[in-house]
C-alpha atoms as a PDB file:
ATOM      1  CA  UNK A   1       1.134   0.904 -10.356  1.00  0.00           C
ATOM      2  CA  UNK A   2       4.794  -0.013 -10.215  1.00  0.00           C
ATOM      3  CA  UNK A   3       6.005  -1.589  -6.418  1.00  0.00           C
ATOM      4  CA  UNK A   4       9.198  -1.411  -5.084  1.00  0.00           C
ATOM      5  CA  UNK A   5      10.482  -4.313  -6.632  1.00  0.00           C
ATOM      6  CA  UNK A   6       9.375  -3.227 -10.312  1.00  0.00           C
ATOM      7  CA  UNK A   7      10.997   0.032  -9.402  1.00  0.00           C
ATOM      8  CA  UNK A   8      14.647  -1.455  -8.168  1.00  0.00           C
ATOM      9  CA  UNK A   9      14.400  -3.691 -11.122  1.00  0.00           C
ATOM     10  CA  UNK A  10      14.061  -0.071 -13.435  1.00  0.00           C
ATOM     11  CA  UNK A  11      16.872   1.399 -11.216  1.00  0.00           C
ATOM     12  CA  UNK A  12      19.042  -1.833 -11.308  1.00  0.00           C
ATOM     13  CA  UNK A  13      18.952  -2.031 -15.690  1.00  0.00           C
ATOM     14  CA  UNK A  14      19.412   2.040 -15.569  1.00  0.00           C
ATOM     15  CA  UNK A  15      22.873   1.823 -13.399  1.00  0.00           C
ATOM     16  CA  UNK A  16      25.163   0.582 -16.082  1.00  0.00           C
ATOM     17  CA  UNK A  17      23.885   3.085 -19.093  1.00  0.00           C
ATOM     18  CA  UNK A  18      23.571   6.115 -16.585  1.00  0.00           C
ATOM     19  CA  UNK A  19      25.878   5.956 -13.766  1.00  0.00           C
ATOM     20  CA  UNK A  20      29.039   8.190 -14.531  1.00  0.00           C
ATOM     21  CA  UNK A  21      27.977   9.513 -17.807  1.00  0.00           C
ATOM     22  CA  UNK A  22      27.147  12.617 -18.916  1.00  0.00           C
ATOM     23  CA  UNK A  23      24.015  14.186 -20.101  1.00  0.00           C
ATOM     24  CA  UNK A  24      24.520  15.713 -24.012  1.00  0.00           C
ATOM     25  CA  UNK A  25      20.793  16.134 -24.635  1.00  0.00           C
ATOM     26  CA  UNK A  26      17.558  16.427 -22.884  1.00  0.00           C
ATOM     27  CA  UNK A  27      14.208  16.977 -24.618  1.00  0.00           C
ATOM     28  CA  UNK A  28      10.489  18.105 -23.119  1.00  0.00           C
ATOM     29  CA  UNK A  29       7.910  17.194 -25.117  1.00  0.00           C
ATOM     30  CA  UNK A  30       4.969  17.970 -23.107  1.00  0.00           C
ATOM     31  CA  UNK A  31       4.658  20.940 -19.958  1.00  0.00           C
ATOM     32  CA  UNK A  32       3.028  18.714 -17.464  1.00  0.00           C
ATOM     33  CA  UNK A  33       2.827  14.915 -16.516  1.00  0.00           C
ATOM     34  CA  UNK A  34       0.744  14.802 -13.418  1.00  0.00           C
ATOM     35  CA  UNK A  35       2.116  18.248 -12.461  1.00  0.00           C
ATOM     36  CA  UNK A  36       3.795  20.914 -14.594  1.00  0.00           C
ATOM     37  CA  UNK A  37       7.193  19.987 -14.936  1.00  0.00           C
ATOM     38  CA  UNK A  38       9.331  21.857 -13.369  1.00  0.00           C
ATOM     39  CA  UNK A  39      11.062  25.474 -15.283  1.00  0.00           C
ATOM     40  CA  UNK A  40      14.531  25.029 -17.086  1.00  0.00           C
ATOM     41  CA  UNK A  41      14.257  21.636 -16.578  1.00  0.00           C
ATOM     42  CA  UNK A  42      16.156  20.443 -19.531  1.00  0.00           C
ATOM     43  CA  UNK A  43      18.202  23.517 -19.186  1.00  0.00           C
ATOM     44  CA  UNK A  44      19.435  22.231 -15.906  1.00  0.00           C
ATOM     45  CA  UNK A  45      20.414  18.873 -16.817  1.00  0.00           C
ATOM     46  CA  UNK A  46      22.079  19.377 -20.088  1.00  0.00           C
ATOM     47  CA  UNK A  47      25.817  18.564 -19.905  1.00  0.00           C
ATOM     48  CA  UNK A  48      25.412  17.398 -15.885  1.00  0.00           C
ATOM     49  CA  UNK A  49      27.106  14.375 -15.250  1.00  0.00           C
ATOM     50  CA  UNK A  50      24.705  11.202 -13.356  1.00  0.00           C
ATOM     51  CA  UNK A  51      26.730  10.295 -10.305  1.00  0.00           C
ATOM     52  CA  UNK A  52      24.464   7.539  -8.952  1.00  0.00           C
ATOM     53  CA  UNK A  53      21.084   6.380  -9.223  1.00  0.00           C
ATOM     54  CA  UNK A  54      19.140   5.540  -6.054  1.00  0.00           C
ATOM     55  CA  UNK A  55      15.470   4.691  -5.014  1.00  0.00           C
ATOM     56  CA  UNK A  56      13.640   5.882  -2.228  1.00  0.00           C
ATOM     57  CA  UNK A  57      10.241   3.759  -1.555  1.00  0.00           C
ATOM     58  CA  UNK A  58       8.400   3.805  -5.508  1.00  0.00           C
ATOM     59  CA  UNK A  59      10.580   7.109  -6.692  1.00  0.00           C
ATOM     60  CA  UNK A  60      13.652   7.297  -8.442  1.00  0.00           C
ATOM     61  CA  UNK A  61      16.455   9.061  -7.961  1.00  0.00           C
ATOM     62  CA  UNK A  62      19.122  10.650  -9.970  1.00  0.00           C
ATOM     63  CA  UNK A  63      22.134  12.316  -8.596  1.00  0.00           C
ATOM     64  CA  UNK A  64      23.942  14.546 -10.306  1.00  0.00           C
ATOM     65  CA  UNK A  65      27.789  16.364  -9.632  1.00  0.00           C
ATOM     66  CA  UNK A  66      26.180  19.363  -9.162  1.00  0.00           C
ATOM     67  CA  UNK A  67      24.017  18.583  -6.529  1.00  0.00           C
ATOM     68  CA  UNK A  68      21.074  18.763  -8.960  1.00  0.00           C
ATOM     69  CA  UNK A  69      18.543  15.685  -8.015  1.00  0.00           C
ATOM     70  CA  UNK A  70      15.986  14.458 -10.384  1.00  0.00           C
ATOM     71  CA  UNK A  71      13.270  12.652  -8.590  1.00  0.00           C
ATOM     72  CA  UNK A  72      10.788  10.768 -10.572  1.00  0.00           C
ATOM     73  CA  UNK A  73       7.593   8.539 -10.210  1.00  0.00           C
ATOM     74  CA  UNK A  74       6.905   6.501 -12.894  1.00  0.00           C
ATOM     75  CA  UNK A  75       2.713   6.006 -12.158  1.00  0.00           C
ATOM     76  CA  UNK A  76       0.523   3.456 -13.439  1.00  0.00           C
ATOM     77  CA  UNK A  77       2.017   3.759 -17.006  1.00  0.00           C
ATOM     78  CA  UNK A  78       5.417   5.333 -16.889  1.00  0.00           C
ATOM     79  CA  UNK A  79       8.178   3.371 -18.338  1.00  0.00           C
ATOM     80  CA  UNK A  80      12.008   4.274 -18.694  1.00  0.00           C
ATOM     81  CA  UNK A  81      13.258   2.485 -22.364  1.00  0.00           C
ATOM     82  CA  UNK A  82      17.120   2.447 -23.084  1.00  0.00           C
ATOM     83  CA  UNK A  83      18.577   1.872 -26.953  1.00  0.00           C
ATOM     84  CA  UNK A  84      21.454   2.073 -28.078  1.00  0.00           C
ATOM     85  CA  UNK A  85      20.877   5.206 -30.712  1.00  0.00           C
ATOM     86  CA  UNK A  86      18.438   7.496 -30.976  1.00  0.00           C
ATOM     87  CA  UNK A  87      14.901   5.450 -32.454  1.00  0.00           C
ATOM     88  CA  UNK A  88      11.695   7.182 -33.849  1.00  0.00           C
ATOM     89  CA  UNK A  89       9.871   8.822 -31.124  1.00  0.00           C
ATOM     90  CA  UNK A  90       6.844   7.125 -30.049  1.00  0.00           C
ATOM     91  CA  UNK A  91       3.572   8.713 -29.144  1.00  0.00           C
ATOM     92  CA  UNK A  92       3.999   9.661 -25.523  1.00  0.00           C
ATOM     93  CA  UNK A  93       7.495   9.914 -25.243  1.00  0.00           C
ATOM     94  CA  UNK A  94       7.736  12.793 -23.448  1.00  0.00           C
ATOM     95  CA  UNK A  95      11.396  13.325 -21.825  1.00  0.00           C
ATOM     96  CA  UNK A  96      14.611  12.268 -24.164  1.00  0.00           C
ATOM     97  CA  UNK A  97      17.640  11.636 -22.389  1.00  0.00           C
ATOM     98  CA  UNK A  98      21.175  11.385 -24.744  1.00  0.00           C
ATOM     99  CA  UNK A  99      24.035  10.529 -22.725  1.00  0.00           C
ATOM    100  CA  UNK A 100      27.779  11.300 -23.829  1.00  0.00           C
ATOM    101  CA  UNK A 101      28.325   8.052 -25.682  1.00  0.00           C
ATOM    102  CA  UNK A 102      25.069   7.676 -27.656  1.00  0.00           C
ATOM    103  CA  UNK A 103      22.998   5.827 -25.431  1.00  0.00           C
ATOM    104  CA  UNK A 104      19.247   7.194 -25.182  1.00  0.00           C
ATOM    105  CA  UNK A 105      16.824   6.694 -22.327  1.00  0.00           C
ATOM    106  CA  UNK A 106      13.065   7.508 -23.105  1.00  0.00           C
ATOM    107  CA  UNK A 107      10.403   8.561 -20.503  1.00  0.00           C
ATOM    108  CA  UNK A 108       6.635   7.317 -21.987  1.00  0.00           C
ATOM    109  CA  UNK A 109       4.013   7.252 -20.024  1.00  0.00           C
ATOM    110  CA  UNK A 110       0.928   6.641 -21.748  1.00  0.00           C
ATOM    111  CA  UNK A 111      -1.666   7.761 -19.168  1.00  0.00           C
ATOM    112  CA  UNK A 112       0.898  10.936 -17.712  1.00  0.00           C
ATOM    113  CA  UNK A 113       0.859   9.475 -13.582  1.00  0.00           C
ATOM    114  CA  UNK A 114       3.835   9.799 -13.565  1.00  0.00           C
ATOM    115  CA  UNK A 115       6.456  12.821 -12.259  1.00  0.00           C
ATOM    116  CA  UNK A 116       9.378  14.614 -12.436  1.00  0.00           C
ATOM    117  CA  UNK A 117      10.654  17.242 -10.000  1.00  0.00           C
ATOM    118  CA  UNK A 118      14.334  18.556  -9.466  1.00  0.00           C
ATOM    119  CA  UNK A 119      15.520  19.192  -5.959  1.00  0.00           C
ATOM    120  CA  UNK A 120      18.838  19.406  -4.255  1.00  0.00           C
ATOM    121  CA  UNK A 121      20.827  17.196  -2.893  1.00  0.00           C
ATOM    122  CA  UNK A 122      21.260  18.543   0.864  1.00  0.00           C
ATOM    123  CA  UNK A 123      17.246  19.376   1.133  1.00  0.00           C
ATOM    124  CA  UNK A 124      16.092  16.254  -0.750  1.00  0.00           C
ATOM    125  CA  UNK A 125      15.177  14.774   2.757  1.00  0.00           C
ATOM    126  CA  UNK A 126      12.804  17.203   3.626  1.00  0.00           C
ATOM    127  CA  UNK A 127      10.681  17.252   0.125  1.00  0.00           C
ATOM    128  CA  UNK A 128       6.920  17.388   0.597  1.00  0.00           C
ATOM    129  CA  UNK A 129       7.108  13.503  -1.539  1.00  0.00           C
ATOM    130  CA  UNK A 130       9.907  12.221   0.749  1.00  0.00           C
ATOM    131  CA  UNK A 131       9.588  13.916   3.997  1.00  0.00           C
ATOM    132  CA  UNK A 132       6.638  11.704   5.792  1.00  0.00           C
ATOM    133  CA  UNK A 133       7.514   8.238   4.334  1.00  0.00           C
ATOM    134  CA  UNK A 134       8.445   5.129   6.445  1.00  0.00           C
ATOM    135  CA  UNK A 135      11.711   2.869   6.607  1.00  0.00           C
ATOM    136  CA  UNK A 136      12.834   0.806   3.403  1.00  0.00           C
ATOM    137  CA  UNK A 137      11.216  -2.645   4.288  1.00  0.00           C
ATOM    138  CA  UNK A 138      14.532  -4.107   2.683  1.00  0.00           C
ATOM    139  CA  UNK A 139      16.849  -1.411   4.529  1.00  0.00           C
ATOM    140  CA  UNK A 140      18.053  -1.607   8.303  1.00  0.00           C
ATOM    141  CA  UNK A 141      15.723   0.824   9.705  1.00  0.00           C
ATOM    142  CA  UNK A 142      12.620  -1.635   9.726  1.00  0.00           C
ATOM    143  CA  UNK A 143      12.864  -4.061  12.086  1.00  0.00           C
ATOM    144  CA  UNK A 144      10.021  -6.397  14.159  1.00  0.00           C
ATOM    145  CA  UNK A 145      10.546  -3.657  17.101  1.00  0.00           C
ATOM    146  CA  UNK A 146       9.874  -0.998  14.526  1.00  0.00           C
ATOM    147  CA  UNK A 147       7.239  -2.500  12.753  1.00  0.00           C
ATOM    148  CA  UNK A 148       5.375  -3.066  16.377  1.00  0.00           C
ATOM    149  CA  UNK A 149       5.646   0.256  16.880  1.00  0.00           C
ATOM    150  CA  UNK A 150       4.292   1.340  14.423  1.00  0.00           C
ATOM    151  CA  UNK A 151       1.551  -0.813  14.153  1.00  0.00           C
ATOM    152  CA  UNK A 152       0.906  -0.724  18.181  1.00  0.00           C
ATOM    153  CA  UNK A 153      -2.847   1.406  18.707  1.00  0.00           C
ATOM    154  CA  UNK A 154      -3.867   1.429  15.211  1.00  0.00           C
ATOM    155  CA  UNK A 155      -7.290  -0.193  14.463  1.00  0.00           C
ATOM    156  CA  UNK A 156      -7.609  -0.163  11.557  1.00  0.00           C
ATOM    157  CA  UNK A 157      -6.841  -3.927   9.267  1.00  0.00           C
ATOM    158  CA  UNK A 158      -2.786  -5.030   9.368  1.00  0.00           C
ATOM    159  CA  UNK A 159      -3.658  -4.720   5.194  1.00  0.00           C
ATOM    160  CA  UNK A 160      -4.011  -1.344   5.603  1.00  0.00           C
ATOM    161  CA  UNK A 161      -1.969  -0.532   7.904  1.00  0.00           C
ATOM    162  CA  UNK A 162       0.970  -1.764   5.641  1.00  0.00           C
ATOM    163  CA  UNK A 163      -0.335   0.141   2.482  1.00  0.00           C
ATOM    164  CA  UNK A 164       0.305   4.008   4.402  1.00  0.00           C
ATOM    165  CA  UNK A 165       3.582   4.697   2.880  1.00  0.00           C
ATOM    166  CA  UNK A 166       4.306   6.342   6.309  1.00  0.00           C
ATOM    167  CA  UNK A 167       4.429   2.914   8.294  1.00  0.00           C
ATOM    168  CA  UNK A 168       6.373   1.176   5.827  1.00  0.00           C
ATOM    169  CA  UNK A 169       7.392   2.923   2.619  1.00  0.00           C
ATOM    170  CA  UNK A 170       7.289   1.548  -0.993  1.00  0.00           C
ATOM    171  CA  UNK A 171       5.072  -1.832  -0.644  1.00  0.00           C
ATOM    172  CA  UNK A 172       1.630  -2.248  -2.765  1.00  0.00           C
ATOM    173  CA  UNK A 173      -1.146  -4.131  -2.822  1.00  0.00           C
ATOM    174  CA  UNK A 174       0.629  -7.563  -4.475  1.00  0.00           C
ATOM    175  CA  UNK A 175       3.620  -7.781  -2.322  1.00  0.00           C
ATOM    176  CA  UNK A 176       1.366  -6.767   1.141  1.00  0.00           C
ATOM    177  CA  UNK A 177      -1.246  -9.914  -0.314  1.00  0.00           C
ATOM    178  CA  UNK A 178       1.758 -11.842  -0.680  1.00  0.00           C
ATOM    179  CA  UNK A 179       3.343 -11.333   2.596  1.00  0.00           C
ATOM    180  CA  UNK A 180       0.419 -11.829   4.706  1.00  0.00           C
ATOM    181  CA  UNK A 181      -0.124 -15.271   3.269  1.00  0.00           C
ATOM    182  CA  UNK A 182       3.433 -15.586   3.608  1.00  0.00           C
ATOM    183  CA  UNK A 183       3.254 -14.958   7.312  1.00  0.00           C
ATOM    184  CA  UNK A 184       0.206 -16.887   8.133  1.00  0.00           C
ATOM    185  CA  UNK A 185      -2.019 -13.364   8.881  1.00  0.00           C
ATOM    186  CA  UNK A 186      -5.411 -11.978   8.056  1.00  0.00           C
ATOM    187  CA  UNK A 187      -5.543  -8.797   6.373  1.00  0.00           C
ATOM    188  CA  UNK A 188      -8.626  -7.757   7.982  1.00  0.00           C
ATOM    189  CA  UNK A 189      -6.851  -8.976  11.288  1.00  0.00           C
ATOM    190  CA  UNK A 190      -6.925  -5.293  13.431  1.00  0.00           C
ATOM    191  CA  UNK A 191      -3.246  -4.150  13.377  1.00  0.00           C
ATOM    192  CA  UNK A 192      -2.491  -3.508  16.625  1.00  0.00           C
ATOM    193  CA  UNK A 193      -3.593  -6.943  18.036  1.00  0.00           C
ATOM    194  CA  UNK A 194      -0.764  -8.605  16.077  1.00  0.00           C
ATOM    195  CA  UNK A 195       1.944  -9.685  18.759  1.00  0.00           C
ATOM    196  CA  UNK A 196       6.038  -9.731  18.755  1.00  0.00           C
ATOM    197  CA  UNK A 197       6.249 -13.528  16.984  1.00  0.00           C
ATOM    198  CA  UNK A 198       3.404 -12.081  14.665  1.00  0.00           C
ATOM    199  CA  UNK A 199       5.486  -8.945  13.167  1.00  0.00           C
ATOM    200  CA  UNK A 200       8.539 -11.249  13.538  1.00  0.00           C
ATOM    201  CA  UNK A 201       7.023 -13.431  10.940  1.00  0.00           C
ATOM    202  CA  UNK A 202       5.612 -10.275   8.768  1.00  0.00           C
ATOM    203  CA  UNK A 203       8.956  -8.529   9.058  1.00  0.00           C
ATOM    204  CA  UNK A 204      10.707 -11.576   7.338  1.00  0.00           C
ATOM    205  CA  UNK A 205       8.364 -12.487   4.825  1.00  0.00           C
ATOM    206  CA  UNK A 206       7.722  -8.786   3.463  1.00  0.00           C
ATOM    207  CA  UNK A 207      11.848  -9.188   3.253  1.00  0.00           C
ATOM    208  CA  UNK A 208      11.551 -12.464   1.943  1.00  0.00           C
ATOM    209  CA  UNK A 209       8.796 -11.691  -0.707  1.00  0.00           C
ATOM    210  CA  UNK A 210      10.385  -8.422  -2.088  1.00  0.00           C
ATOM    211  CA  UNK A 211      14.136  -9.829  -2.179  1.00  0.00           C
ATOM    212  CA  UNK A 212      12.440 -12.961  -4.780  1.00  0.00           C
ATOM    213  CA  UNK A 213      10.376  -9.992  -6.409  1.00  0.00           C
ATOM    214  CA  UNK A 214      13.732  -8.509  -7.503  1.00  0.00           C
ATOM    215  CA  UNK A 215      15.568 -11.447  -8.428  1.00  0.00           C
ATOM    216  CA  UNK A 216      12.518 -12.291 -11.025  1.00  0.00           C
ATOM    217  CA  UNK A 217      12.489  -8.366 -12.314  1.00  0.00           C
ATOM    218  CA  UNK A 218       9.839  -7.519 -10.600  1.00  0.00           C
ATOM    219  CA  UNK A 219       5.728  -8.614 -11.817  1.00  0.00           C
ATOM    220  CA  UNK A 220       4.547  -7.831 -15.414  1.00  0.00           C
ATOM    221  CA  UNK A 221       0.749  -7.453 -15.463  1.00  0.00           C
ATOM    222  CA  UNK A 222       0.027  -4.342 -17.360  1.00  0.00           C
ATOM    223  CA  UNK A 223       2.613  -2.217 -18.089  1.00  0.00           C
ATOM    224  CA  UNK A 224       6.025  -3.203 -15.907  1.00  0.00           C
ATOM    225  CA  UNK A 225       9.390  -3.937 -18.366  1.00  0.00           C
ATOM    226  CA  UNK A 226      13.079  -3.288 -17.447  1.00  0.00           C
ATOM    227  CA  UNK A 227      14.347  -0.684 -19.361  1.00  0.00           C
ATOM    228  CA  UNK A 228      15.746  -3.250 -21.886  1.00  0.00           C
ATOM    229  CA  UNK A 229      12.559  -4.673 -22.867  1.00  0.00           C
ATOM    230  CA  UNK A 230      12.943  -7.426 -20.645  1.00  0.00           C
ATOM    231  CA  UNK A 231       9.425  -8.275 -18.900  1.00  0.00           C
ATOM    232  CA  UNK A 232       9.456  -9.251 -15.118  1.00  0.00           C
ATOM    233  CA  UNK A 233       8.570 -12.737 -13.941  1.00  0.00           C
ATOM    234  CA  UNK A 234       7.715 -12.896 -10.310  1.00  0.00           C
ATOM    235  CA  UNK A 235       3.664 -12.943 -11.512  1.00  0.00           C
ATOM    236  CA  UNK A 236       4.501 -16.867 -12.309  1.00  0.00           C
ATOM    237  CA  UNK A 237       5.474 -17.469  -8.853  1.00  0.00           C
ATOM    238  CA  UNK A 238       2.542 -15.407  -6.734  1.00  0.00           C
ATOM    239  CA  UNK A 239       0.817 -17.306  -3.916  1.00  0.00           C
ATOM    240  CA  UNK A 240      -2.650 -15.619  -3.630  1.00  0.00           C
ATOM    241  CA  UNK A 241      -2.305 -12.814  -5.447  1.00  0.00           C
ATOM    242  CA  UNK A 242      -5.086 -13.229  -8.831  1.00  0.00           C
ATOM    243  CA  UNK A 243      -5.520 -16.766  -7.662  1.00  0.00           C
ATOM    244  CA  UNK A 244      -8.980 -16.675  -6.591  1.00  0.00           C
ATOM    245  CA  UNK A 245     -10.412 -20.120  -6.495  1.00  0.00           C
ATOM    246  CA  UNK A 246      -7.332 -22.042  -6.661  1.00  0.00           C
ATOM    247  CA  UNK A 247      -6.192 -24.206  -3.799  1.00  0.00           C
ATOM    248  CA  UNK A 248      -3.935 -22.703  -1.112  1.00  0.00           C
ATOM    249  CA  UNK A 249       0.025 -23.364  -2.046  1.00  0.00           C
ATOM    250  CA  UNK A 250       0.493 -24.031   2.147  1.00  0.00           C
ATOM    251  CA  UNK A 251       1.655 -27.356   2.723  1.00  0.00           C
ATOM    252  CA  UNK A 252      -0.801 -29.375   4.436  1.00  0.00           C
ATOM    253  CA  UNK A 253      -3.577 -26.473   3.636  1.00  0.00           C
ATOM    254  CA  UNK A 254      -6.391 -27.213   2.331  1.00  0.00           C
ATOM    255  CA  UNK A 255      -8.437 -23.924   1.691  1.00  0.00           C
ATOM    256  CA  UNK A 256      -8.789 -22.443  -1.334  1.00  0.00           C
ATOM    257  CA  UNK A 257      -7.908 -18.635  -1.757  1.00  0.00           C
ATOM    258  CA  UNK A 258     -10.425 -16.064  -2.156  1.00  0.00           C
ATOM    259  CA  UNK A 259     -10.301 -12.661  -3.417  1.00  0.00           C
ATOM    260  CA  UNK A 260     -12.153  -9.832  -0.996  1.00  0.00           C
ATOM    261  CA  UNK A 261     -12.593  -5.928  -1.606  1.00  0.00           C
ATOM    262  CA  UNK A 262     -10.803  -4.309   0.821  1.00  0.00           C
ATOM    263  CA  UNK A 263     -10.762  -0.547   1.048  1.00  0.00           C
ATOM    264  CA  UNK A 264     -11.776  -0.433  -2.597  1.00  0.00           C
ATOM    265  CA  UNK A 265      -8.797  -2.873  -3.641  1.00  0.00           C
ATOM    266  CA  UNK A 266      -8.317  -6.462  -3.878  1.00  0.00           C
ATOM    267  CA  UNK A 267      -7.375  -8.679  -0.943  1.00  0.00           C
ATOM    268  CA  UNK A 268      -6.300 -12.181  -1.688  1.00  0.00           C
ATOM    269  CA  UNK A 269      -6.316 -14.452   0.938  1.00  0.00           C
ATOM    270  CA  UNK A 270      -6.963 -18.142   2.495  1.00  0.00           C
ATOM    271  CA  UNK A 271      -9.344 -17.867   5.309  1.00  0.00           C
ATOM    272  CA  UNK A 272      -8.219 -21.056   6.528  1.00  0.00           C
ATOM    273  CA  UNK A 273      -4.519 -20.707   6.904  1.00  0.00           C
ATOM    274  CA  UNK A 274      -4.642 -17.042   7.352  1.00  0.00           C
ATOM    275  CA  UNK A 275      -7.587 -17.008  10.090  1.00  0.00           C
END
């Protein structure tokens, strides 16, 4: 499933073909993704004009200059393609958008995780997808006092811990893998025991991890590519993530990383730096 940085990198390559124009044509080829979508929803979009795009943890946002917001999820499969003129539909395709000067923007989401709602603008805050989530880990709001916090009486593993969207909001399981090793902690270490230098380190390399994430477009494993075509790169450059039985990239390490189940997913770790 998409992270945050996959997402930013769909929001960043949707900006300059969305922001400002005007919607001419929007198609529905299917009721439901992974809930109905929502009545008169081309209806209510035709012939709005996008006034900025935003993103809000793994969910997309599209503001429009009616106070209309379209907030989407793109799931395990979803994928948002631009061209230039209007191509032969694919096989799920299922939302068409035509902006005013011939530029088209596809919705296809193979397995249908993904999700569309429409909201407005001054209750977008409160909806039931938005309402409970955590700080940006790349915005002001999280901080080491915040993350400590947070973290401060929970038991259960710092992995964990950093996976509930309402603690932080919009990491996964690569970037958390990645930013333990990063800062030198076990994920099975119990959350709350982790001290002030601790989160100080984990604050800065979640930053530090997610900023590169973006610069490379994000990781391409399955199904991640811009909206151009354009497939990220940041898999190339992973520490531990995958790289089960290959030595530890820690200078001066010399463990090997190994690859654990953790609450049904995949933890990727070095026991001996990370102990």
């Amino acid at each position: 499933m998409p992270e945050l940085p996959e997402v930013e990198t769909v929001r960043l390559g949707l900006v300059p073909v969305l922001e400002g124009r005007r919607l001419v044509r929007v198609e529905q080829f299917r009721a439901d993704l992974r809930w109905p979508i929502p009545h008169g929803f081309c209806r209510r979009l035709e012939g709005r004009q996008v006034t900025g795009l935003r993103r809000r943890a793994k969910y997309l946002i599209w503001d429009f200059d009616d106070g209309t917001v379209l907030l989407m999820h793109l799931g395990m499969s979803g994928r948002l393609v631009i061209s230039d003129h209007r191509p032969e539909l694919e096989a799920h395709d299922h939302l068409v958008f035509t902006t005013e000067d011939g530029c088209v923007i596809r919705f296809h989401d193979a397995r249908r995780f993904g999700m569309v709602d429409l909201a407005r603008s001054e209750t977008l805050g409160a909806h039931r997808l938005l309402s409970g989530l955590g700080p940006e880990p790349l915005g002001n709001g999280f901080s080491a006092p915040v993350l400590h916090r947070q973290l401060a009486g929970r038991r259960t593993p710092v992995k964990s811990a950093l996976l509930d969207q309402k603690v932080v909001a919009g990491l996964g399981n690569i970037y958390v893998c990645e930013a333990l090793h990063m800062a030198a902690l076990s994920p099975f270490r119990p959350a709350a025991s982790l001290g002030s230098g601790d989160v100080e380190r984990l604050v800065g390399a979640v930053r530090e991890v997610l900023e590169a994430a973006i610069r490379a477009g994000g990781s391409s494993l399955r199904d991640h590519v811009a909206p151009n075509g354009e497939l990220g790169y940041f898999q190339h450059s992973f520490r531990v993530y995958g790289r089960d039985g290959d030595p530890c990239p820690r200078d001066g390490c010399n463990g090997v990383v190994e690859r654990a189940v953790q609450s049904g997913r995949s933890s990727f770790h070095c026991r001996r730096c990370q102990g």
